[in-house]
PDB file of N, CA and C in Angstrom:
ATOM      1  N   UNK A   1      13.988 -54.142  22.987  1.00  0.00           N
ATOM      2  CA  UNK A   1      13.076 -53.808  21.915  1.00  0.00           C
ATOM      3  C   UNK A   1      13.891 -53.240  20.756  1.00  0.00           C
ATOM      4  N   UNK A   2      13.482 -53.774  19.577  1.00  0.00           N
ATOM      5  CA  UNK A   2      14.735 -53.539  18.316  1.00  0.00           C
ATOM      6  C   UNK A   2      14.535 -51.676  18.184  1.00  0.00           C
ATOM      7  N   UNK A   3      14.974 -51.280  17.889  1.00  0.00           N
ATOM      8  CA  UNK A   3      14.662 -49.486  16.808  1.00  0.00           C
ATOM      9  C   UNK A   3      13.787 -49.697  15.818  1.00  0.00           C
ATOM     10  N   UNK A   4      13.020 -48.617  15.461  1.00  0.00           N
ATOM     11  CA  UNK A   4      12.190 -48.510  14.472  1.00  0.00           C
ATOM     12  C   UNK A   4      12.818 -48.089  13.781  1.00  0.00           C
ATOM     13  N   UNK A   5      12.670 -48.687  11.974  1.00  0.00           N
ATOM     14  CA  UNK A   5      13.011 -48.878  11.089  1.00  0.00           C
ATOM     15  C   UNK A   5      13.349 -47.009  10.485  1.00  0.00           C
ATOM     16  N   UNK A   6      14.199 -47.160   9.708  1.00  0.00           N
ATOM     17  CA  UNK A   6      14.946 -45.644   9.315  1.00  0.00           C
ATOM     18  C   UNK A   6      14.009 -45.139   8.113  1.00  0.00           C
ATOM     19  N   UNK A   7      13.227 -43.995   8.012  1.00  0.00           N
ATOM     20  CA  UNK A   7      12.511 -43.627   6.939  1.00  0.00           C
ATOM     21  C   UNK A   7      13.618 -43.345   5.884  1.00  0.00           C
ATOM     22  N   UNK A   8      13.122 -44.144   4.658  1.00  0.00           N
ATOM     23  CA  UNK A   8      14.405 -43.743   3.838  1.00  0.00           C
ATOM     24  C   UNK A   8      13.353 -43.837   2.042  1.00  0.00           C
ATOM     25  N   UNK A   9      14.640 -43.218   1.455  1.00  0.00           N
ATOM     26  CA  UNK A   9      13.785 -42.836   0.040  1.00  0.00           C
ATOM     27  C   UNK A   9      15.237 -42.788  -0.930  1.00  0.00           C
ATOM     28  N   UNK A  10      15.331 -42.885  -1.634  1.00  0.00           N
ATOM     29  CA  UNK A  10      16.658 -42.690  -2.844  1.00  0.00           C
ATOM     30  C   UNK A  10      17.070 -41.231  -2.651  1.00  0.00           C
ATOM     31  N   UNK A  11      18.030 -40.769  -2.237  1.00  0.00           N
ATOM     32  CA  UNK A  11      18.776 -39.321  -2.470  1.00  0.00           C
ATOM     33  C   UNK A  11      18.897 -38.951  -0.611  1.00  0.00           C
ATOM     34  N   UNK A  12      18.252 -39.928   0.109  1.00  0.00           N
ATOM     35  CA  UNK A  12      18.367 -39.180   1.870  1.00  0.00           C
ATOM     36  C   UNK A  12      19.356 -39.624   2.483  1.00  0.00           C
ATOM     37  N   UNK A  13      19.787 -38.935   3.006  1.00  0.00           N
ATOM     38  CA  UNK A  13      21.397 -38.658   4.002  1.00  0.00           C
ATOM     39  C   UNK A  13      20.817 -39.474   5.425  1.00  0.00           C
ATOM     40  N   UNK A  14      22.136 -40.510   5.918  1.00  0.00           N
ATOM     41  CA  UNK A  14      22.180 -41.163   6.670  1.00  0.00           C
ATOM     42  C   UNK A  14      23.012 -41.072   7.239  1.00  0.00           C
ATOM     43  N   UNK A  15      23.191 -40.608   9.034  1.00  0.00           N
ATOM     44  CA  UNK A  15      24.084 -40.847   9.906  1.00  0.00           C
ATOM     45  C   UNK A  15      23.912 -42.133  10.636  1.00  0.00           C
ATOM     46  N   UNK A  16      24.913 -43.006  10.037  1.00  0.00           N
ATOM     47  CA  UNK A  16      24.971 -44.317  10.890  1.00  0.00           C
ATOM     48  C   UNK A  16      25.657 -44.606  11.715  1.00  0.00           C
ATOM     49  N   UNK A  17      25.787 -44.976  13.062  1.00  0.00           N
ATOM     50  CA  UNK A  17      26.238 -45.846  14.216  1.00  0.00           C
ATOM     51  C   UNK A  17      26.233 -46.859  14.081  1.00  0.00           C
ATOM     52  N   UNK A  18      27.311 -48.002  14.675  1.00  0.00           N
ATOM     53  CA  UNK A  18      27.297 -49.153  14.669  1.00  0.00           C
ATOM     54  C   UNK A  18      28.282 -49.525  15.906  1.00  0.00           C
ATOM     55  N   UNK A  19      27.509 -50.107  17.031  1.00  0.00           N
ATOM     56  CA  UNK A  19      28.492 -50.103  18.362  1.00  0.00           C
ATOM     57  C   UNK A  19      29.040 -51.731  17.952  1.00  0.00           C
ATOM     58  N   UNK A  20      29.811 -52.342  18.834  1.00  0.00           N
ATOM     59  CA  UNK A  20      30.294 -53.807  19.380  1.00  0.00           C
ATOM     60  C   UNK A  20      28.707 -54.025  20.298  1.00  0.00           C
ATOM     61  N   UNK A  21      28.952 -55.048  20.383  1.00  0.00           N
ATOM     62  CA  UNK A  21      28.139 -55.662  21.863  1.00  0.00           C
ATOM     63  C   UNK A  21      28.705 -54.920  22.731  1.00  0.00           C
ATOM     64  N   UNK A  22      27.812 -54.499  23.883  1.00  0.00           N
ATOM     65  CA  UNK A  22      28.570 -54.344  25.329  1.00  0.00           C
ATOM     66  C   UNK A  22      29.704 -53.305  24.981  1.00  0.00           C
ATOM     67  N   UNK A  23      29.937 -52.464  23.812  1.00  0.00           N
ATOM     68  CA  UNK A  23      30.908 -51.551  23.283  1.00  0.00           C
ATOM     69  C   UNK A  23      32.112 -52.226  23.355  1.00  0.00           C
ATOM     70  N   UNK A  24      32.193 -53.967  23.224  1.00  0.00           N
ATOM     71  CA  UNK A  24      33.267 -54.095  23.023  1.00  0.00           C
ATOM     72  C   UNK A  24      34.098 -54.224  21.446  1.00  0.00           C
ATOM     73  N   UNK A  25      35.581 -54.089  21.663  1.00  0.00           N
ATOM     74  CA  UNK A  25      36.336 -53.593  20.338  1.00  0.00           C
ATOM     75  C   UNK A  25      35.449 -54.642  18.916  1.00  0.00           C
ATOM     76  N   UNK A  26      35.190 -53.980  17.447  1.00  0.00           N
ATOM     77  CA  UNK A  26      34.552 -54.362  16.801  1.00  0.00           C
ATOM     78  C   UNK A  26      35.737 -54.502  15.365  1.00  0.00           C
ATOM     79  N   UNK A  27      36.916 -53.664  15.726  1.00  0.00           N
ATOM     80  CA  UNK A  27      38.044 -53.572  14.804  1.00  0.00           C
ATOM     81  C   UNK A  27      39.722 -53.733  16.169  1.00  0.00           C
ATOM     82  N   UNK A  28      40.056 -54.960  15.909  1.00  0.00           N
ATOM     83  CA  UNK A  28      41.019 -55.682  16.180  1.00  0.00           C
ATOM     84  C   UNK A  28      42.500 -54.936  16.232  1.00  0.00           C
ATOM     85  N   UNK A  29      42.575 -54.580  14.775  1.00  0.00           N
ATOM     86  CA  UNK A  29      43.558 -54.391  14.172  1.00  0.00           C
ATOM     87  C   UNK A  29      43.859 -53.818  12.764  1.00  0.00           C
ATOM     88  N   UNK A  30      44.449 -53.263  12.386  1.00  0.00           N
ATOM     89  CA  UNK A  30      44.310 -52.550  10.841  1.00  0.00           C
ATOM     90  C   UNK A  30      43.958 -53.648   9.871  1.00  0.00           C
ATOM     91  N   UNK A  31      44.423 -54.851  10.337  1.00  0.00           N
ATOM     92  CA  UNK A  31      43.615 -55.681   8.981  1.00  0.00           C
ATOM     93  C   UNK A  31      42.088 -55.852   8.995  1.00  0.00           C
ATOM     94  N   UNK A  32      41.615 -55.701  10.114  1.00  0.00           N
ATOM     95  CA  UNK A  32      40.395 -56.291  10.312  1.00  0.00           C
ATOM     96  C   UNK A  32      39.443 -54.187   9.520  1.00  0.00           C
ATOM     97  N   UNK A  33      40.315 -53.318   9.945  1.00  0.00           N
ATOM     98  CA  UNK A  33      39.919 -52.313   9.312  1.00  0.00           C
ATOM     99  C   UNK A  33      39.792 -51.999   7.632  1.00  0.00           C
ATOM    100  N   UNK A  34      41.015 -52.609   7.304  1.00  0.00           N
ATOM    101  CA  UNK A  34      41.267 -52.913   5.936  1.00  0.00           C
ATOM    102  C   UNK A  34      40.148 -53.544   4.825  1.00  0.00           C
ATOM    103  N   UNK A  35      39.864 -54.750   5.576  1.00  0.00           N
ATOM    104  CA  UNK A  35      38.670 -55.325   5.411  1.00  0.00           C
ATOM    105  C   UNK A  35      37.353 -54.853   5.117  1.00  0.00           C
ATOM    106  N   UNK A  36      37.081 -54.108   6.207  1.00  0.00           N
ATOM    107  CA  UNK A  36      35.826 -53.668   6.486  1.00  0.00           C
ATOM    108  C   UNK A  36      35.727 -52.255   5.259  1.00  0.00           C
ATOM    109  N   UNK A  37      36.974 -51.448   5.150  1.00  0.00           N
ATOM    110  CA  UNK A  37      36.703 -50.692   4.464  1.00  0.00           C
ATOM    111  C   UNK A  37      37.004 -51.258   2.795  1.00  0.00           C
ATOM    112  N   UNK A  38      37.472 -52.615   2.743  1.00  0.00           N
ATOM    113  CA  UNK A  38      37.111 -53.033   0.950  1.00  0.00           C
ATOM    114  C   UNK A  38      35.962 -53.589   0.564  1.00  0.00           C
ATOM    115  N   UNK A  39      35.226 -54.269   1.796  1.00  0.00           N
ATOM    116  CA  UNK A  39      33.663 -54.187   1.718  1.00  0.00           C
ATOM    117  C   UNK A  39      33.037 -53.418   1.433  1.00  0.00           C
ATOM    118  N   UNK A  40      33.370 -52.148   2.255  1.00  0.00           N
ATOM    119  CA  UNK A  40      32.130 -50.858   1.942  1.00  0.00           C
ATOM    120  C   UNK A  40      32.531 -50.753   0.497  1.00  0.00           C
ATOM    121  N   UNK A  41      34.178 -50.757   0.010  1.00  0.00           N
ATOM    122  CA  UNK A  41      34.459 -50.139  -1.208  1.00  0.00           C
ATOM    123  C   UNK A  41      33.532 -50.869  -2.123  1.00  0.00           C
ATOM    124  N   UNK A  42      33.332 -51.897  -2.423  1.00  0.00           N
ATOM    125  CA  UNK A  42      32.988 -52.811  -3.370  1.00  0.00           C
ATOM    126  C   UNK A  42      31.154 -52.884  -3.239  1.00  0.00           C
ATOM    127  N   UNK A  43      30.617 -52.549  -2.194  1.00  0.00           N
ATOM    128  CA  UNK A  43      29.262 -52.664  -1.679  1.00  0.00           C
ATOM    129  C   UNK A  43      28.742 -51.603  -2.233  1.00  0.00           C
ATOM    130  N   UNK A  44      29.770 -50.170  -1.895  1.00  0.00           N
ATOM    131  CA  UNK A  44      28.712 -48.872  -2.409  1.00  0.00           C
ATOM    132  C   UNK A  44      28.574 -48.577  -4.021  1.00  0.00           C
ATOM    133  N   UNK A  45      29.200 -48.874  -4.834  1.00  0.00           N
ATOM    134  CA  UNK A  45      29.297 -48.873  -6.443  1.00  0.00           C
ATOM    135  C   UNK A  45      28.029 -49.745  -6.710  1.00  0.00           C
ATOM    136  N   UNK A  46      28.247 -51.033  -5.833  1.00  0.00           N
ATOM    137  CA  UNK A  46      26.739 -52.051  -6.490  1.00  0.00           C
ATOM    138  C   UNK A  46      25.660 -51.903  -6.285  1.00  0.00           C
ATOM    139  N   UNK A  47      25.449 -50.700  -5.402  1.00  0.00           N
ATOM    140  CA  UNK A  47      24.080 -50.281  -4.962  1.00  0.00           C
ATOM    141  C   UNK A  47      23.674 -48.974  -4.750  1.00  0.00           C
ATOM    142  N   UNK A  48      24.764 -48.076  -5.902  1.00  0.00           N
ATOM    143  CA  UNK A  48      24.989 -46.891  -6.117  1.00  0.00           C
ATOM    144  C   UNK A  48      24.739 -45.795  -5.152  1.00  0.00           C
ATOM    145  N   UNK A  49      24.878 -46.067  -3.593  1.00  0.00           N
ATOM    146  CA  UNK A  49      25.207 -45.784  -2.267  1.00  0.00           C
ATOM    147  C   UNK A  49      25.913 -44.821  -2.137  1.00  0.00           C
ATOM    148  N   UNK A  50      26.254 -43.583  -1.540  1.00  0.00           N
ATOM    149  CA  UNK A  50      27.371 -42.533  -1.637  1.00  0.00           C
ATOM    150  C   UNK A  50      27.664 -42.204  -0.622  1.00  0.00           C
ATOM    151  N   UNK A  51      28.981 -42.188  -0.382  1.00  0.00           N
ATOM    152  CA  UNK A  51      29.436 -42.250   0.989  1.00  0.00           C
ATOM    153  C   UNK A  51      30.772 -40.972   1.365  1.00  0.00           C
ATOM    154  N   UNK A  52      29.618 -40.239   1.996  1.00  0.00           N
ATOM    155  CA  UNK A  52      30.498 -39.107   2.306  1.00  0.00           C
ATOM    156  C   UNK A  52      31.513 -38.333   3.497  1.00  0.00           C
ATOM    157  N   UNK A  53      31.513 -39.757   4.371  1.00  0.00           N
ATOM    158  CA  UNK A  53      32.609 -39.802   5.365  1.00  0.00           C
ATOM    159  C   UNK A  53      32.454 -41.081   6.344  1.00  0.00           C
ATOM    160  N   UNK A  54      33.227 -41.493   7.145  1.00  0.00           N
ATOM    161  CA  UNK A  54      33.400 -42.473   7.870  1.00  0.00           C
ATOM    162  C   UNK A  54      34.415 -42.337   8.830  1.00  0.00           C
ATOM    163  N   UNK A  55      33.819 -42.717  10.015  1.00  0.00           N
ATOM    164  CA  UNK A  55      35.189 -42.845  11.360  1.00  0.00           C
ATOM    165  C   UNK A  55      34.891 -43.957  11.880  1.00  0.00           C
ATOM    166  N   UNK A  56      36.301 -45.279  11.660  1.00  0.00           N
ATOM    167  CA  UNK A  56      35.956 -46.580  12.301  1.00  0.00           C
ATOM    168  C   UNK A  56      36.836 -46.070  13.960  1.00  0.00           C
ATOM    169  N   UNK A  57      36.260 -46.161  14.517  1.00  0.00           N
ATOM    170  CA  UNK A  57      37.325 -46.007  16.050  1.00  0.00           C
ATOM    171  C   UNK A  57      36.812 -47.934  16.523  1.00  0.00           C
ATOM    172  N   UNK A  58      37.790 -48.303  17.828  1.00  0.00           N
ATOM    173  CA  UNK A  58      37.765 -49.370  18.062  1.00  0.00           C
ATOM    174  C   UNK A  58      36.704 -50.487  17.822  1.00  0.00           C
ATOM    175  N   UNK A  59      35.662 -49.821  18.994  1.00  0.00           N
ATOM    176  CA  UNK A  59      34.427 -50.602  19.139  1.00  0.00           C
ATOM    177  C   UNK A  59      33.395 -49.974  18.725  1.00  0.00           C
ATOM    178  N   UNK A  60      33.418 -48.774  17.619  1.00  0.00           N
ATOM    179  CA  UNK A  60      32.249 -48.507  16.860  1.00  0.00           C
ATOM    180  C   UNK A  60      32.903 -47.743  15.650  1.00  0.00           C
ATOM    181  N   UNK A  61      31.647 -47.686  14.526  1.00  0.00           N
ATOM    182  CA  UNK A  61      31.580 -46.817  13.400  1.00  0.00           C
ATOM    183  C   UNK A  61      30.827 -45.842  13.040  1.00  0.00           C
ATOM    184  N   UNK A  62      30.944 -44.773  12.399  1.00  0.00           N
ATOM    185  CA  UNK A  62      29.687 -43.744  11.872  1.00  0.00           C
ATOM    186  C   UNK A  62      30.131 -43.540  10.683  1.00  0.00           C
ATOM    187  N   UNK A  63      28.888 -44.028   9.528  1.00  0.00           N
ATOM    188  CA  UNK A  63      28.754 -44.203   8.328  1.00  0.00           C
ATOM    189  C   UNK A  63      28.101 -42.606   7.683  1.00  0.00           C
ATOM    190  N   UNK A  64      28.236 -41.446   7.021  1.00  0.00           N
ATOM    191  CA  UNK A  64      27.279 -40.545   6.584  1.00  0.00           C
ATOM    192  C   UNK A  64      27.116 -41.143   4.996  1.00  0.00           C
ATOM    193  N   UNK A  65      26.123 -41.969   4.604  1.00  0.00           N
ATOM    194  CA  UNK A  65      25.858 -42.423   3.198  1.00  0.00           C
ATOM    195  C   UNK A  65      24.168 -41.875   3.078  1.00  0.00           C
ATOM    196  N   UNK A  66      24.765 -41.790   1.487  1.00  0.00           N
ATOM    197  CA  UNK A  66      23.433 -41.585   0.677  1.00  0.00           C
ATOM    198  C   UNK A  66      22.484 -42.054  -0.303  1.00  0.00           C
ATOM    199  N   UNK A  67      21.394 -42.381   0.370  1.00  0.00           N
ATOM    200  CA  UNK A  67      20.610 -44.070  -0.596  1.00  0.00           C
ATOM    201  C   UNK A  67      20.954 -43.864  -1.819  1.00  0.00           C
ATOM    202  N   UNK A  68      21.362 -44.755  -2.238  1.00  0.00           N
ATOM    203  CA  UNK A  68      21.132 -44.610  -4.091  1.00  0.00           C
ATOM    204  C   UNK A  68      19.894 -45.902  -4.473  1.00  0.00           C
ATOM    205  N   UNK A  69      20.057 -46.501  -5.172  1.00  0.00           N
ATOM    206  CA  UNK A  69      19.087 -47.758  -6.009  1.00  0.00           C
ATOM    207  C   UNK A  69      18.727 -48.685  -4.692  1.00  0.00           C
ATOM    208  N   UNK A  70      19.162 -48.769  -3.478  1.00  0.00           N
ATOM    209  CA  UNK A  70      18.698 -49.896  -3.083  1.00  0.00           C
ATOM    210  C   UNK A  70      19.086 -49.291  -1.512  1.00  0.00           C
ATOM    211  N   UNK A  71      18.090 -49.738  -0.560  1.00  0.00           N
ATOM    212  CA  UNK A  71      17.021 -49.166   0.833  1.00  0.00           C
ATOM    213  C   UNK A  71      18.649 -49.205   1.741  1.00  0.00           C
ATOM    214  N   UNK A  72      18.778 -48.654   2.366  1.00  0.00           N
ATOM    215  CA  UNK A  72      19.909 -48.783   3.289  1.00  0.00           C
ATOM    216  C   UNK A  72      19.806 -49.598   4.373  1.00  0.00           C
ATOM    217  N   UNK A  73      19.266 -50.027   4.219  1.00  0.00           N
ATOM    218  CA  UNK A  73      18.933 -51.105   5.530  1.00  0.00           C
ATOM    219  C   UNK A  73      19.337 -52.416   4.859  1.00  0.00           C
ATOM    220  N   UNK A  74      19.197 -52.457   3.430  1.00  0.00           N
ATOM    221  CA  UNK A  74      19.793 -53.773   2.410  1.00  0.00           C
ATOM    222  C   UNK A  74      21.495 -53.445   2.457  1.00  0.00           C
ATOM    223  N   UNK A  75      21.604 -52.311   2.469  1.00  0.00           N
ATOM    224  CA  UNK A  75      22.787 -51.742   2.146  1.00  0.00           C
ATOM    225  C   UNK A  75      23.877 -52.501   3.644  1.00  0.00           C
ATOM    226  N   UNK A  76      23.500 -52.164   4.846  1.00  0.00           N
ATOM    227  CA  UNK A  76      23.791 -52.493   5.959  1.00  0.00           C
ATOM    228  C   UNK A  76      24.262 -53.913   6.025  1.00  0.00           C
ATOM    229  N   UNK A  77      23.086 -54.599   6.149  1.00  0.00           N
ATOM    230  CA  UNK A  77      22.412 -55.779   6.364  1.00  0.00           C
ATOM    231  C   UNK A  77      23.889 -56.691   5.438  1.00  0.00           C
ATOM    232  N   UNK A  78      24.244 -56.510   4.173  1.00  0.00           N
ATOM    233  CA  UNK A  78      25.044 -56.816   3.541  1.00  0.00           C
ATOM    234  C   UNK A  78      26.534 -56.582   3.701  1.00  0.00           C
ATOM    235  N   UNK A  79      26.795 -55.327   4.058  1.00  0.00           N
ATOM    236  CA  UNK A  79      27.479 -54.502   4.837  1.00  0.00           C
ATOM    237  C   UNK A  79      28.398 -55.354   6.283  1.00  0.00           C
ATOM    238  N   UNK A  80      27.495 -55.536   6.677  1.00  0.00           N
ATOM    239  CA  UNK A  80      27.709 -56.228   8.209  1.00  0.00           C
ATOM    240  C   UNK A  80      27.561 -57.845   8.218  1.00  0.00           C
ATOM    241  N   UNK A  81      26.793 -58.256   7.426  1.00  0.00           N
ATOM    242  CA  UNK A  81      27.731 -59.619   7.672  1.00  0.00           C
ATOM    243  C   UNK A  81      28.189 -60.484   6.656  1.00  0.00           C
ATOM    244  N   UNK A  82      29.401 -59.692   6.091  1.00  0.00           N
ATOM    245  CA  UNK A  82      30.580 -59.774   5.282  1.00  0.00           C
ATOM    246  C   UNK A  82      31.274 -60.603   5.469  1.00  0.00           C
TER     247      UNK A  82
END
């Protein structure tokens, strides 16, 4: 059964998780990290998103961002399949 959707509004603080499948590894290697973090770079300016820490470890991430102009779930959604 999916999660119910994140109550969200412009200015609210988000602790995000993001496992692998099955917790398996979701970052390879520093390039594949590299990556992921010039996405976020380029993603959070266009959707005036604020992002006030991040820990990629292997097979997961935790995002603390803060909605700006556009729903974080758009933010994600874009985010993830980069």
């Amino acid at each position: 059964m999916p999660r119910q959707a994140r109550i969200d509004a412009p200015g609210a603080l988000h602790h995000i998780i993001c496992r692998g499948i099955e917790r398996r590894p979701i970052f390879k290697d520093d390039s594949d990290r590299s990556d992921f973090v010039g996405r976020l770079a380029t993603l959070l300016p266009e959707t005036a998103t604020r992002c006030y820490a991040w820990a990629l470890i292997p097979n997961h991430f935790h995002l603390l961002l803060k909605t700006g102009d556009v729903p974080i779930a758009t933010v994600m959604r874009r985010l993830l399949t980069g």
